[in-house]
C-alpha atoms as a PDB file:
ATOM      1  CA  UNK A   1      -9.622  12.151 -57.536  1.00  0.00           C
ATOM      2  CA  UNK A   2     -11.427  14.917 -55.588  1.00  0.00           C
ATOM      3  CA  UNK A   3     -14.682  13.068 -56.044  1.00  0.00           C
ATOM      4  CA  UNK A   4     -13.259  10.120 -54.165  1.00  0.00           C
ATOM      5  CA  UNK A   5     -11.721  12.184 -51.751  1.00  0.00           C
ATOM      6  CA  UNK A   6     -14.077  14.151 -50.701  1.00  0.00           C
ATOM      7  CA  UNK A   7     -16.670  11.148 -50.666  1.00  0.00           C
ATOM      8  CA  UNK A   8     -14.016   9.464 -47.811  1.00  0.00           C
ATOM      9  CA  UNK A   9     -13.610  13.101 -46.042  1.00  0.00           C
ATOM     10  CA  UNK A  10     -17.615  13.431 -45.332  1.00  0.00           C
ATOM     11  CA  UNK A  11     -17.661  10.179 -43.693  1.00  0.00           C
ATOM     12  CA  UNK A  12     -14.699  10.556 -41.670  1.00  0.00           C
ATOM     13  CA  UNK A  13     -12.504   8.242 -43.581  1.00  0.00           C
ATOM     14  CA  UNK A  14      -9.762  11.592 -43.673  1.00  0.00           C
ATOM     15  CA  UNK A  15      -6.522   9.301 -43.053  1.00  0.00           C
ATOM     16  CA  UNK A  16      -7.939   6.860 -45.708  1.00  0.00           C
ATOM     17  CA  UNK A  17      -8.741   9.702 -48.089  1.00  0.00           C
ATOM     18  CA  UNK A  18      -4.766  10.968 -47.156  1.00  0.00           C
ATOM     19  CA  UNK A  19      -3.549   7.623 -47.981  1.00  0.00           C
ATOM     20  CA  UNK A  20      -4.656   7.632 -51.442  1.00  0.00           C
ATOM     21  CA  UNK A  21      -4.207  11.481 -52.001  1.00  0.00           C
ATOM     22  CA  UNK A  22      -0.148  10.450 -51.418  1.00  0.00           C
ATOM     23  CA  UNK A  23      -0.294   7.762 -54.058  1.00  0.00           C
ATOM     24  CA  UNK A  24      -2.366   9.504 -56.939  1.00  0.00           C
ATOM     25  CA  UNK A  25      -0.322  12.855 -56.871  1.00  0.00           C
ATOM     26  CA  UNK A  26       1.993  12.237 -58.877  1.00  0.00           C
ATOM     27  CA  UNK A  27      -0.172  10.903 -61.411  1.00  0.00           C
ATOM     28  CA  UNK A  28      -2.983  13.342 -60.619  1.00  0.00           C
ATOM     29  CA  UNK A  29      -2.018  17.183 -59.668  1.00  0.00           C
ATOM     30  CA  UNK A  30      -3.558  18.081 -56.615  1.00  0.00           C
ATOM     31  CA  UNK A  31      -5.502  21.699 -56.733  1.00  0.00           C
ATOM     32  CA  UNK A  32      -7.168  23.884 -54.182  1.00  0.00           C
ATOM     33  CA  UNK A  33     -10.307  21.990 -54.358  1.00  0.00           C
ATOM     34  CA  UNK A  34      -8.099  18.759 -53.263  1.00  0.00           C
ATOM     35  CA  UNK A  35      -6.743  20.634 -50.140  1.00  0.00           C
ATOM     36  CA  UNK A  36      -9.675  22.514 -48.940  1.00  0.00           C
ATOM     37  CA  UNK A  37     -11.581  19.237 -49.301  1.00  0.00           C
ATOM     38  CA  UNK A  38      -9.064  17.992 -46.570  1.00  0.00           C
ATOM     39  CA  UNK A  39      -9.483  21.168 -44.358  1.00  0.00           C
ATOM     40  CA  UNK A  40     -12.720  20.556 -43.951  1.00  0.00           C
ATOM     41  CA  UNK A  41     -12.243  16.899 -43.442  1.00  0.00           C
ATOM     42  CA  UNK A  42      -9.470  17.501 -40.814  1.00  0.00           C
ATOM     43  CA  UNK A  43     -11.798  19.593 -39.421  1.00  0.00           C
ATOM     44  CA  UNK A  44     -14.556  17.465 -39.300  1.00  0.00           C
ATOM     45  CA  UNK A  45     -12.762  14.658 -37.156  1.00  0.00           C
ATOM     46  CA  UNK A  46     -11.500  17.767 -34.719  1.00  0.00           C
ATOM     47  CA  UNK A  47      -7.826  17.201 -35.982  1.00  0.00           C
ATOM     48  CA  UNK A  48      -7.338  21.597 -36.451  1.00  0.00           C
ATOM     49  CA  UNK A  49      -3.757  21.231 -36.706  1.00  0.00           C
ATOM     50  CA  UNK A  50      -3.137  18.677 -39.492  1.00  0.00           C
ATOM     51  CA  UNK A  51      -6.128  21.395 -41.263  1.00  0.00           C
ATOM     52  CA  UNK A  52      -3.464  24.319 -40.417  1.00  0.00           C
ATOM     53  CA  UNK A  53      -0.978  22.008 -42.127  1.00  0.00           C
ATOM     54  CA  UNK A  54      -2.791  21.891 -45.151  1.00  0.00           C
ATOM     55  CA  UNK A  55      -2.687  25.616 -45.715  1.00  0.00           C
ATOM     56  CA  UNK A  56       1.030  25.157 -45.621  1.00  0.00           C
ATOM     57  CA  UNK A  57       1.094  22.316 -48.265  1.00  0.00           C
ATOM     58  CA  UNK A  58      -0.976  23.909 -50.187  1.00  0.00           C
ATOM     59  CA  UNK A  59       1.698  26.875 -50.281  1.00  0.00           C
ATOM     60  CA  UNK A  60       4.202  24.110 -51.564  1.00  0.00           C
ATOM     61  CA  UNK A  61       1.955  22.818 -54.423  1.00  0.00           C
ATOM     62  CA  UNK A  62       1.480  26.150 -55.890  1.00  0.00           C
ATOM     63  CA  UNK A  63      -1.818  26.749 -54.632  1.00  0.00           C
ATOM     64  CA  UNK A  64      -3.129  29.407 -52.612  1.00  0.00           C
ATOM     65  CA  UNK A  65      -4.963  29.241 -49.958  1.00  0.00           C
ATOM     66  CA  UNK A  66      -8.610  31.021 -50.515  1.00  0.00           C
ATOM     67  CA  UNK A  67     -11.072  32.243 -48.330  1.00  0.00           C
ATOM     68  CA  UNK A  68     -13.084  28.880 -47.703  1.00  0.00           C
ATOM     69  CA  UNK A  69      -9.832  27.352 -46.564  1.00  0.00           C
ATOM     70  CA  UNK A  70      -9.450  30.157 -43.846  1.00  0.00           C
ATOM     71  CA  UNK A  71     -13.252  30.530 -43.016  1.00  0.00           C
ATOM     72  CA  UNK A  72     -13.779  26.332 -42.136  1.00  0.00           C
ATOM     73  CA  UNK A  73     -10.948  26.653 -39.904  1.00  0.00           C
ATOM     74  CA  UNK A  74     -12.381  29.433 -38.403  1.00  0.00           C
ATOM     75  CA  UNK A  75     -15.963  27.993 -38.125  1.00  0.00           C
ATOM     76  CA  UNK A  76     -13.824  25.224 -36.373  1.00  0.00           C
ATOM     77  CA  UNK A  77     -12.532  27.855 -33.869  1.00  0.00           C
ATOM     78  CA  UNK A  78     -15.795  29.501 -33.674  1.00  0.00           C
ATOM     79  CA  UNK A  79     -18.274  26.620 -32.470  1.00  0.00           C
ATOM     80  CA  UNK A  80     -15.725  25.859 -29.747  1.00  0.00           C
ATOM     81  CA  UNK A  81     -15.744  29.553 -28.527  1.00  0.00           C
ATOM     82  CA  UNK A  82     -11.891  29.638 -29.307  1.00  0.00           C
ATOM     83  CA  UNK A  83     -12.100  33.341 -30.659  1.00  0.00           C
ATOM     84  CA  UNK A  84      -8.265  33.854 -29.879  1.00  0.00           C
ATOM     85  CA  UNK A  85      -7.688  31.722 -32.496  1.00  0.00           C
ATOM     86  CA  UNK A  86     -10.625  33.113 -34.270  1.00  0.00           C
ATOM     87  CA  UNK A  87      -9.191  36.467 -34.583  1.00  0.00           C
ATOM     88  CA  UNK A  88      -5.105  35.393 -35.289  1.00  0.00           C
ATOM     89  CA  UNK A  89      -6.993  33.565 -38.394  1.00  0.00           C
ATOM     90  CA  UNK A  90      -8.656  36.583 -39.358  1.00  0.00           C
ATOM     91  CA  UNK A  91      -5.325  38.813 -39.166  1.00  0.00           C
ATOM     92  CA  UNK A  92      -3.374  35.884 -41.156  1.00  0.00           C
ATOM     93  CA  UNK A  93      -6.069  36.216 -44.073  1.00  0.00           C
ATOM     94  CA  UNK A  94      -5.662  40.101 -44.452  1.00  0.00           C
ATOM     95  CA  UNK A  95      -1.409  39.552 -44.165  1.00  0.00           C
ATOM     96  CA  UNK A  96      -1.763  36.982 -46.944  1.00  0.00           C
ATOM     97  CA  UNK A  97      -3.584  39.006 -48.958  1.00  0.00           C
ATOM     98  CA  UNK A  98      -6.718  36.538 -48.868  1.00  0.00           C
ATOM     99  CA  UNK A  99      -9.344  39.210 -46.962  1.00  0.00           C
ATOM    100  CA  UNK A 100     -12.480  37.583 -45.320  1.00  0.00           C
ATOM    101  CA  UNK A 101     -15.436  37.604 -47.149  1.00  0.00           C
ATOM    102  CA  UNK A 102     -19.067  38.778 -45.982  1.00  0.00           C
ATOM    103  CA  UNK A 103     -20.034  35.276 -45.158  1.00  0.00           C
ATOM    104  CA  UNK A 104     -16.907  34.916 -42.908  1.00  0.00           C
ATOM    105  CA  UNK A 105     -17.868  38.082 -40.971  1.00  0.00           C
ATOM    106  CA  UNK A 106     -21.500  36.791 -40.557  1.00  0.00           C
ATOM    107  CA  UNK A 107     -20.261  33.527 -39.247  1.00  0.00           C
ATOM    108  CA  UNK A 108     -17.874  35.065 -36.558  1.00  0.00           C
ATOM    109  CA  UNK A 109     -20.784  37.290 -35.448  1.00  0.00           C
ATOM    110  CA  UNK A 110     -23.297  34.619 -35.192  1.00  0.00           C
ATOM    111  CA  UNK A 111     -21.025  33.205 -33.305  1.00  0.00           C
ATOM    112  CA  UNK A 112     -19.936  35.775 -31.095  1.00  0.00           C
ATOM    113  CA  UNK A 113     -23.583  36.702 -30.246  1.00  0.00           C
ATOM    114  CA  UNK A 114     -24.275  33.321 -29.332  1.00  0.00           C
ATOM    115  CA  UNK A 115     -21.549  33.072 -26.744  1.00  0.00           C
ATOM    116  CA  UNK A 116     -23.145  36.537 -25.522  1.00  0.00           C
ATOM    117  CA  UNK A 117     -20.302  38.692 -26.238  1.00  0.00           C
ATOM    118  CA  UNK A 118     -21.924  41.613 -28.011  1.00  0.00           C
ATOM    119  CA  UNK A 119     -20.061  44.286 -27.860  1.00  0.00           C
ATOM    120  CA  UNK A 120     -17.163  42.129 -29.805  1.00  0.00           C
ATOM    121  CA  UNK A 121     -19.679  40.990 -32.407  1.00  0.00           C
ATOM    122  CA  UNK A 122     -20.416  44.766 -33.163  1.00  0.00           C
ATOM    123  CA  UNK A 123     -17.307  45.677 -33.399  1.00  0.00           C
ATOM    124  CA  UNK A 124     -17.327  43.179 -36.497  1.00  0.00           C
ATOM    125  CA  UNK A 125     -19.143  45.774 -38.414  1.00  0.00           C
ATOM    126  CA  UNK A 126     -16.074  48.308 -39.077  1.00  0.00           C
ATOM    127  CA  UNK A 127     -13.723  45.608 -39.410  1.00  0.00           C
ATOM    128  CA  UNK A 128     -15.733  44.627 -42.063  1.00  0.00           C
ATOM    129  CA  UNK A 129     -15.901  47.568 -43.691  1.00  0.00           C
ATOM    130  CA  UNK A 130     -12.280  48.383 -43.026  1.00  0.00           C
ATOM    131  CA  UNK A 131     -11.998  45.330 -45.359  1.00  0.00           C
ATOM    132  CA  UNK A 132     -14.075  46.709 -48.081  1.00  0.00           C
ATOM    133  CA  UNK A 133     -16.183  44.339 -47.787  1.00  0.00           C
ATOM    134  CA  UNK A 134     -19.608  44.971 -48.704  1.00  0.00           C
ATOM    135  CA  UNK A 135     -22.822  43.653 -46.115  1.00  0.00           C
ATOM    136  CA  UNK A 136     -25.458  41.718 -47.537  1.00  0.00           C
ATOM    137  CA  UNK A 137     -28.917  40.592 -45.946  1.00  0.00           C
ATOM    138  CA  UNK A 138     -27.833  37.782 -44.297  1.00  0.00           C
ATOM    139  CA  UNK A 139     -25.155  39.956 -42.515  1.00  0.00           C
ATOM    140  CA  UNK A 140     -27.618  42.521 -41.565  1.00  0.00           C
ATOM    141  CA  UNK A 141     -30.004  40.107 -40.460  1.00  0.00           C
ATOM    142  CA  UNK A 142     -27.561  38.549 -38.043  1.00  0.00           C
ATOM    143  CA  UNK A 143     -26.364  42.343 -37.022  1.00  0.00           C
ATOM    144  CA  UNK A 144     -30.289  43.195 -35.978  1.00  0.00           C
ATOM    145  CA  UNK A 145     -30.208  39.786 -34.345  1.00  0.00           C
ATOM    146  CA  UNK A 146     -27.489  40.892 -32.226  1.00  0.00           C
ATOM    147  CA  UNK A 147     -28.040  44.288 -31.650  1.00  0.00           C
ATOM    148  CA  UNK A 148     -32.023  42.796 -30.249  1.00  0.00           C
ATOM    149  CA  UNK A 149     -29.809  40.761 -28.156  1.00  0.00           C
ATOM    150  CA  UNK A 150     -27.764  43.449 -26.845  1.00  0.00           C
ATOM    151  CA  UNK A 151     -30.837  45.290 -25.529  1.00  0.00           C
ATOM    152  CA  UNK A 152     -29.575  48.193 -28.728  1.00  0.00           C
ATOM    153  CA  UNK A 153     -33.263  48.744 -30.050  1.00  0.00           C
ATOM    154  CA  UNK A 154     -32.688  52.585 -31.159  1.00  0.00           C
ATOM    155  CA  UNK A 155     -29.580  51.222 -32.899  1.00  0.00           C
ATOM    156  CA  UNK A 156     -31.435  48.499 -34.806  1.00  0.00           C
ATOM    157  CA  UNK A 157     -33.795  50.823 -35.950  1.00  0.00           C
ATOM    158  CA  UNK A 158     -31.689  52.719 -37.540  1.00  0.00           C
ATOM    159  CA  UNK A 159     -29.187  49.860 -39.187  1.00  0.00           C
ATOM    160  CA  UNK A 160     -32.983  48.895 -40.589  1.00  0.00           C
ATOM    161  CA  UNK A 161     -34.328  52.131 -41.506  1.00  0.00           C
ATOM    162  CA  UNK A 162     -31.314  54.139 -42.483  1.00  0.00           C
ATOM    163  CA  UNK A 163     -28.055  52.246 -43.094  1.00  0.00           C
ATOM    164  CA  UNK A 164     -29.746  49.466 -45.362  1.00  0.00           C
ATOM    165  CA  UNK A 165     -31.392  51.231 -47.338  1.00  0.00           C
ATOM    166  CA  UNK A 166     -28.231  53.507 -47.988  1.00  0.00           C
ATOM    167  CA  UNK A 167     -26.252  50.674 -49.015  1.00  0.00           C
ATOM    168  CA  UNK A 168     -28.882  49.172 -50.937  1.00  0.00           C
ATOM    169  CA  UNK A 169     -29.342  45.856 -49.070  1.00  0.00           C
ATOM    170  CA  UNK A 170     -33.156  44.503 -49.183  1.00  0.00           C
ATOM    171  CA  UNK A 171     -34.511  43.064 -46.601  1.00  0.00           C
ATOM    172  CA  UNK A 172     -35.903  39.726 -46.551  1.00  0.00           C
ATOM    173  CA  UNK A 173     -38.903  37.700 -44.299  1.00  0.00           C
ATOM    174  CA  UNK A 174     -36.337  36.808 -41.781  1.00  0.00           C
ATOM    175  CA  UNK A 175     -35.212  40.499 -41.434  1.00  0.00           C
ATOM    176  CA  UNK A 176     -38.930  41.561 -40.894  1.00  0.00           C
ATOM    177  CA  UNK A 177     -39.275  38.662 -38.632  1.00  0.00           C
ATOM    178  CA  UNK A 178     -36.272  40.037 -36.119  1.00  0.00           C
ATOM    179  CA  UNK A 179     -37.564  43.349 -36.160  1.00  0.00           C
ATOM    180  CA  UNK A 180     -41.245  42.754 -35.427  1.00  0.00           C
ATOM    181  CA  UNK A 181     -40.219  40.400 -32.897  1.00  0.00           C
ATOM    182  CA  UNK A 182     -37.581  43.018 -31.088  1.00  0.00           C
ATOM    183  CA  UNK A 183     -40.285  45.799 -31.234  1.00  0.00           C
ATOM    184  CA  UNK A 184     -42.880  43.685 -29.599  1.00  0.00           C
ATOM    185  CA  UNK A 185     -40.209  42.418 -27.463  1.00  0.00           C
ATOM    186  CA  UNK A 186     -39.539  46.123 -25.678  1.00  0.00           C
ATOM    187  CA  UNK A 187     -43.633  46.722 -26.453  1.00  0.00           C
ATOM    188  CA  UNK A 188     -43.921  48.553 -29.212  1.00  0.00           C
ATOM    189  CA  UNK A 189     -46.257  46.918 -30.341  1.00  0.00           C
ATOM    190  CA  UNK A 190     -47.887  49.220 -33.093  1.00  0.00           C
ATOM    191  CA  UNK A 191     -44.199  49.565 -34.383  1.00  0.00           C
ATOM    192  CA  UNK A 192     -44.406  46.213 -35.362  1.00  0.00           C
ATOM    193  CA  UNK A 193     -48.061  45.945 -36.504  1.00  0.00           C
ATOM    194  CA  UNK A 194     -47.051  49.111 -38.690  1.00  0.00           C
ATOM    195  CA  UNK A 195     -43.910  47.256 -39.854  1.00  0.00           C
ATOM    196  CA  UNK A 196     -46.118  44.268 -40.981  1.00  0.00           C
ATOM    197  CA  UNK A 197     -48.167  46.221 -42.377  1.00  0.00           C
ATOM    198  CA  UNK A 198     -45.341  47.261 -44.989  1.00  0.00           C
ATOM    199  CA  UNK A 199     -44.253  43.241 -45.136  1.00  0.00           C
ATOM    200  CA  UNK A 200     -47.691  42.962 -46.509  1.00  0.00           C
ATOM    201  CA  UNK A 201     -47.503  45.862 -49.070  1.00  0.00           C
ATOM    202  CA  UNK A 202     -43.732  44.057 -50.524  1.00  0.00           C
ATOM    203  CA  UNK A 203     -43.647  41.814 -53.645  1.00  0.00           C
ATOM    204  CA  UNK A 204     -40.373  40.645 -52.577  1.00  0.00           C
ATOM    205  CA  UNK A 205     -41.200  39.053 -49.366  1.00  0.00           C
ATOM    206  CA  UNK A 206     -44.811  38.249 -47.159  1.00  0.00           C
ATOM    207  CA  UNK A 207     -45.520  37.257 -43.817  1.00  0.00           C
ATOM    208  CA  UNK A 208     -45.038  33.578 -42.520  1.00  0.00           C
ATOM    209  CA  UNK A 209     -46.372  31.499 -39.665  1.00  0.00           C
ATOM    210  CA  UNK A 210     -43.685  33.007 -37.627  1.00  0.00           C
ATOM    211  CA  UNK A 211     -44.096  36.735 -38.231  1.00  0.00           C
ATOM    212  CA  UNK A 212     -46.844  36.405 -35.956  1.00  0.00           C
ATOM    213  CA  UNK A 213     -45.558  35.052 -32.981  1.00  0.00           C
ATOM    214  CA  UNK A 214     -44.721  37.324 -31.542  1.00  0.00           C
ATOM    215  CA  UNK A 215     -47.845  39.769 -32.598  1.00  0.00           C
ATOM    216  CA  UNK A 216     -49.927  37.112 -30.865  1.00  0.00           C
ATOM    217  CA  UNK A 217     -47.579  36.746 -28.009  1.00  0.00           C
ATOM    218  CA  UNK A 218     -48.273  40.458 -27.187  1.00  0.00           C
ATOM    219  CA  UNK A 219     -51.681  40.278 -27.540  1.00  0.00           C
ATOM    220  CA  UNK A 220     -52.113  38.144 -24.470  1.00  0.00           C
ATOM    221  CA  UNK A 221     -49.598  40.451 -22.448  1.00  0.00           C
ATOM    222  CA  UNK A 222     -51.829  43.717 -23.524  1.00  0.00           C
ATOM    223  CA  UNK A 223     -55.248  41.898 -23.258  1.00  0.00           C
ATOM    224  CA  UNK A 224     -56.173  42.698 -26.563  1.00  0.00           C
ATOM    225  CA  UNK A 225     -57.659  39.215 -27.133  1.00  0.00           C
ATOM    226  CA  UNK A 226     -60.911  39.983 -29.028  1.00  0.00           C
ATOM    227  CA  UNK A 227     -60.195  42.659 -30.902  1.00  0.00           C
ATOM    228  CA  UNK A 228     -56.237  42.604 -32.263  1.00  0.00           C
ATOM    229  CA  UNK A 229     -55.610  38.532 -31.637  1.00  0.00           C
ATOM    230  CA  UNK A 230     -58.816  37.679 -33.203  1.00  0.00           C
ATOM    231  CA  UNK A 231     -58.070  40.008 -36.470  1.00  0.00           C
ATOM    232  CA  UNK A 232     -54.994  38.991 -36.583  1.00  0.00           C
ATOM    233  CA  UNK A 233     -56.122  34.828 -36.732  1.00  0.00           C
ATOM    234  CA  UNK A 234     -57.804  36.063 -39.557  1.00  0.00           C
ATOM    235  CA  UNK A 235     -55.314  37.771 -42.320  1.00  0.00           C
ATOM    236  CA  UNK A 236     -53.536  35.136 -41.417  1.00  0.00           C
ATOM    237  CA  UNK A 237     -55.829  32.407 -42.634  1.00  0.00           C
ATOM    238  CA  UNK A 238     -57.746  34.402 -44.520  1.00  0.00           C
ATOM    239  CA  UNK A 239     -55.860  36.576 -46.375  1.00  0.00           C
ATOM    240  CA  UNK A 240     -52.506  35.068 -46.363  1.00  0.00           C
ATOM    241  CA  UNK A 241     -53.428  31.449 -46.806  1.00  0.00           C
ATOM    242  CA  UNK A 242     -51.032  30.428 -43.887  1.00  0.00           C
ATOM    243  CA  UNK A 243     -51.502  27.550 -41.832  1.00  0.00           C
ATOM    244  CA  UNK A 244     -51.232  27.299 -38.013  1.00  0.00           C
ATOM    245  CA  UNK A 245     -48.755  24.603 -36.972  1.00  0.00           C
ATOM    246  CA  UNK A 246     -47.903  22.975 -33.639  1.00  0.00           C
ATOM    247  CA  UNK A 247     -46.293  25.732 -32.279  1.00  0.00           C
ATOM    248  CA  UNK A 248     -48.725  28.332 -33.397  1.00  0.00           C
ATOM    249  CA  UNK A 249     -51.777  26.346 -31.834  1.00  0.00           C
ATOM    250  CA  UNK A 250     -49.378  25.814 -28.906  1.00  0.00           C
ATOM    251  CA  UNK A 251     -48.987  29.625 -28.312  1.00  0.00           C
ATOM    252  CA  UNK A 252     -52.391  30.481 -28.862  1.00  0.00           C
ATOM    253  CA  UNK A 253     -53.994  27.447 -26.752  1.00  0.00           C
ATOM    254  CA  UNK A 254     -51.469  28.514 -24.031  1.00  0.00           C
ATOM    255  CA  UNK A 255     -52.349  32.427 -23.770  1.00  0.00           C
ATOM    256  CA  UNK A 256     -55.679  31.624 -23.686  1.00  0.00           C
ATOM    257  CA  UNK A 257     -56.196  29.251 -20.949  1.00  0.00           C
ATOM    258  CA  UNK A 258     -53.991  32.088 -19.174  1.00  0.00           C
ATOM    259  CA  UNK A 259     -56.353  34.449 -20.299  1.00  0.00           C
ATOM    260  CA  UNK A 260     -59.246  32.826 -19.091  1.00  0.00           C
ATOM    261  CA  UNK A 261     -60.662  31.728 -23.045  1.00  0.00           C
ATOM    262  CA  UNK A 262     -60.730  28.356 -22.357  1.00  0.00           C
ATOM    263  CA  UNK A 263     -63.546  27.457 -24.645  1.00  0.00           C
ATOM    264  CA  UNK A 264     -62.032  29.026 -27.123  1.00  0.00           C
ATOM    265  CA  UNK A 265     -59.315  27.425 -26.237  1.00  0.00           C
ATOM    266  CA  UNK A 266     -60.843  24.407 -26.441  1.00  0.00           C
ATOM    267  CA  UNK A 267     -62.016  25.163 -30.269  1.00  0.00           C
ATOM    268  CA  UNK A 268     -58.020  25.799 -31.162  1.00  0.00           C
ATOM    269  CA  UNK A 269     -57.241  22.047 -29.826  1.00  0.00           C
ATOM    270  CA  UNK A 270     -60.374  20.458 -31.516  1.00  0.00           C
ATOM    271  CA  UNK A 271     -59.085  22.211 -34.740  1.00  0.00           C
ATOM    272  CA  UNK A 272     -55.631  20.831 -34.504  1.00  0.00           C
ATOM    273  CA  UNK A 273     -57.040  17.463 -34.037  1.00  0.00           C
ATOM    274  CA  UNK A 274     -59.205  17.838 -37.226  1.00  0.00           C
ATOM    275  CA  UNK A 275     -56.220  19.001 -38.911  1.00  0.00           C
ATOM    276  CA  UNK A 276     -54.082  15.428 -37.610  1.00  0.00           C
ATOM    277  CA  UNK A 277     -51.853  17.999 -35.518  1.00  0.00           C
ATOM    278  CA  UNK A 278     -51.026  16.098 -32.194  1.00  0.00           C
ATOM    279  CA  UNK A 279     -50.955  18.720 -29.856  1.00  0.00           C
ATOM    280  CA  UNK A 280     -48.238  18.355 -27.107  1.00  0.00           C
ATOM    281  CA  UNK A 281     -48.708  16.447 -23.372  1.00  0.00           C
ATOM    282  CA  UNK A 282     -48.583  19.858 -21.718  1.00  0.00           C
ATOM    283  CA  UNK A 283     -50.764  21.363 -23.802  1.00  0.00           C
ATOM    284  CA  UNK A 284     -53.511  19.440 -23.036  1.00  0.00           C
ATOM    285  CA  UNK A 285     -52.595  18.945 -19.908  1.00  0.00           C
ATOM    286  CA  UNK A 286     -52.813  22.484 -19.107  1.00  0.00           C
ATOM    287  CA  UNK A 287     -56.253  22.792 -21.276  1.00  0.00           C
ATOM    288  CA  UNK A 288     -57.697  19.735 -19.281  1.00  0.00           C
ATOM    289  CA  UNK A 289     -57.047  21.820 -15.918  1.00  0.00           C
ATOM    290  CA  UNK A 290     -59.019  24.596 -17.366  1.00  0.00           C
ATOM    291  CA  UNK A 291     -61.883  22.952 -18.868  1.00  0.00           C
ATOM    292  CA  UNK A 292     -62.386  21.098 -15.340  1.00  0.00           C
ATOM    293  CA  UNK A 293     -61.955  24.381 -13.546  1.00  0.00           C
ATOM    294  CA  UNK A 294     -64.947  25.927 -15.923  1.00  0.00           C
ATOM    295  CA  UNK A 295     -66.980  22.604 -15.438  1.00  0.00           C
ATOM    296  CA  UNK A 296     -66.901  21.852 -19.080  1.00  0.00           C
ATOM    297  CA  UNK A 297     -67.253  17.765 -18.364  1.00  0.00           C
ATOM    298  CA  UNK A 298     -67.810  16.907 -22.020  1.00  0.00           C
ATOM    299  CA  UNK A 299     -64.610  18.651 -23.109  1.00  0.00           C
ATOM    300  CA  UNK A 300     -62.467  16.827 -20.242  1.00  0.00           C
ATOM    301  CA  UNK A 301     -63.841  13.669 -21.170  1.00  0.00           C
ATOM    302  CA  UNK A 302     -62.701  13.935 -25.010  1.00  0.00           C
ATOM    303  CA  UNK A 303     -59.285  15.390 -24.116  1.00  0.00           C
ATOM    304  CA  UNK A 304     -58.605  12.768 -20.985  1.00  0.00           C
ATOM    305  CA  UNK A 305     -59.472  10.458 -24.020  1.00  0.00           C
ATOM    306  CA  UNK A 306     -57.268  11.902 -26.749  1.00  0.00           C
ATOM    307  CA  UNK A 307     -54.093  11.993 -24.040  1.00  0.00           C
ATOM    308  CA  UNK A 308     -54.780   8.075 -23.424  1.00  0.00           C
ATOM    309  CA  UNK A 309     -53.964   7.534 -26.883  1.00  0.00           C
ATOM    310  CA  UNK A 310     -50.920   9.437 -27.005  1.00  0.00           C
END
């Protein structure tokens, strides 16, 4: 029954799905799989308070409610920015003995940073462990995503150099990836060539296509364009196989023309097209301007004639 149920639930069919729940029951005893199932279908078509209801019927079936069937209610609350209702949920799980897990607290702090209201989503962090309940990567991850928000750099440092380690959490690419971002975010900039330099040294997690945004991003706002970007362009390909994408060749093409590396430049956006990457209309709009400025005729002529075809 909860294979047919929850089939009708993910297309929207809830009221169908409720239909057939009422006439199979009493052949077929509904568990908590049956009832979250409809939580998150209730859910799903924004109907919160028949979900609500379905705690309480669960009560009166003998099942009890469990952390999922709390936490997709309160995802419900939490994309709408309801955090009043957020929070009563959150009080109602610890009364009825069903505490939130770690992936409940991440979600409300996501959340909560999203809609910009910091100091709340830090003040997750003793609740949490007022629960007992232990952080994991993905918390900490979205904690150093909000303290880098927050403009709390001396306080993410230290939640990634002393508190994880203390509790034993590991860091993973995307934790690397926050914190060499933040640090070349408030330039510190050998900070975070120091930190990837440790990301390289790990077994348990190496550098992607996006740890180096922002590396190369600061590169262009120090001017260290032939020395750091250009080294740089070359672990990456060279020594840890990665390769560029849109965005990457976006970024780079970009700070260049800024830079005044237009033939260069140039080079990046003949390299994409080798590679079948369509760079975007802006792009080479912006590298057009440039190559015309620097009287580079044969280089407008094949990118006028690459943008006809786009």
């Amino acid at each position: 029954m909860n294979l047919l149920l929850d089939t009708l639930c993910k297309e929207k069919y809830v009221e169908e799905a409720r239909d057939i729940f009422l006439l199979l029951k009493s052949y077929i005893a509904p568990d908590a799989d049956t009832f979250n199932i409809f939580i998150h279908g209730w859910c799903k078509i924004n109907r919160v308070e028949e979900a609500h209801w379905t705690i309480q019927e669960m009560r009166g079936h003998g099942c009890h409610p469990c952390v999922i069937s709390y936490s997709t209610i309160i995802q419900f609350y939490c994309f709408r920015n309801n955090f009043q209702k957020v929070y009563e949920l959150l009080d109602e799980m610890a009364v009825q003995g069903c505490p939130p897990n770690v992936v409940t607290f991440t979600t409300v702090m996501s959340s909560l940073s999203r809609a910009e209201r910091f100091e709340e989503a830090l003040q997750l962090v003793l609740r949490l462990k007022t629960a007992g309940c232990r952080p994991d990567t993905l918390f900490y991850n979205c904690l150093l995503h909000t303290l880098g928000r927050a403009g709390k750099l001396k306080d993410a440092i230290n939640v990634f150099e002393v508190e994880m380690p203390k509790t034993g959490v590991v860091p993973n690419t995307s934790t690397y990836n926050c914190m060499i971002a933040m640090l070349c975010h408030h330039g510190q900039q050998q900070k975070a060539l120091s930190l990837l330099q440790n990301m390289e040294n790990l077994t348990i997690c190496k550098p992607e296509v996006q740890t180096y945004y922002p590396l190369l991003k600061s590169c262009f706002k120090t001017g260290k364009i032939d020395t750091l970007l250009s080294e740089l362009l070359n672990d990456m390909v060279n020594k840890h196989h990665l390769s560029l994408n849109i965005s990457a060749y976006s970024l780079l093409i970009h700070g260049l023309c800024r830079a005044n590396r237009c033939e260069w430049a140039y080079n990046l956006f003949e390299e994409m097209i080798s590679k079948d990457i369509t760079p975007y209309h802006r792009t080479c709009r912006l590298l057009l301007d440039e190559v015309k400025a620097k009287s580079m005729y044969d280089a407008a002529e094949k990118i006028e004639g690459f943008m006809k075809k786009l």
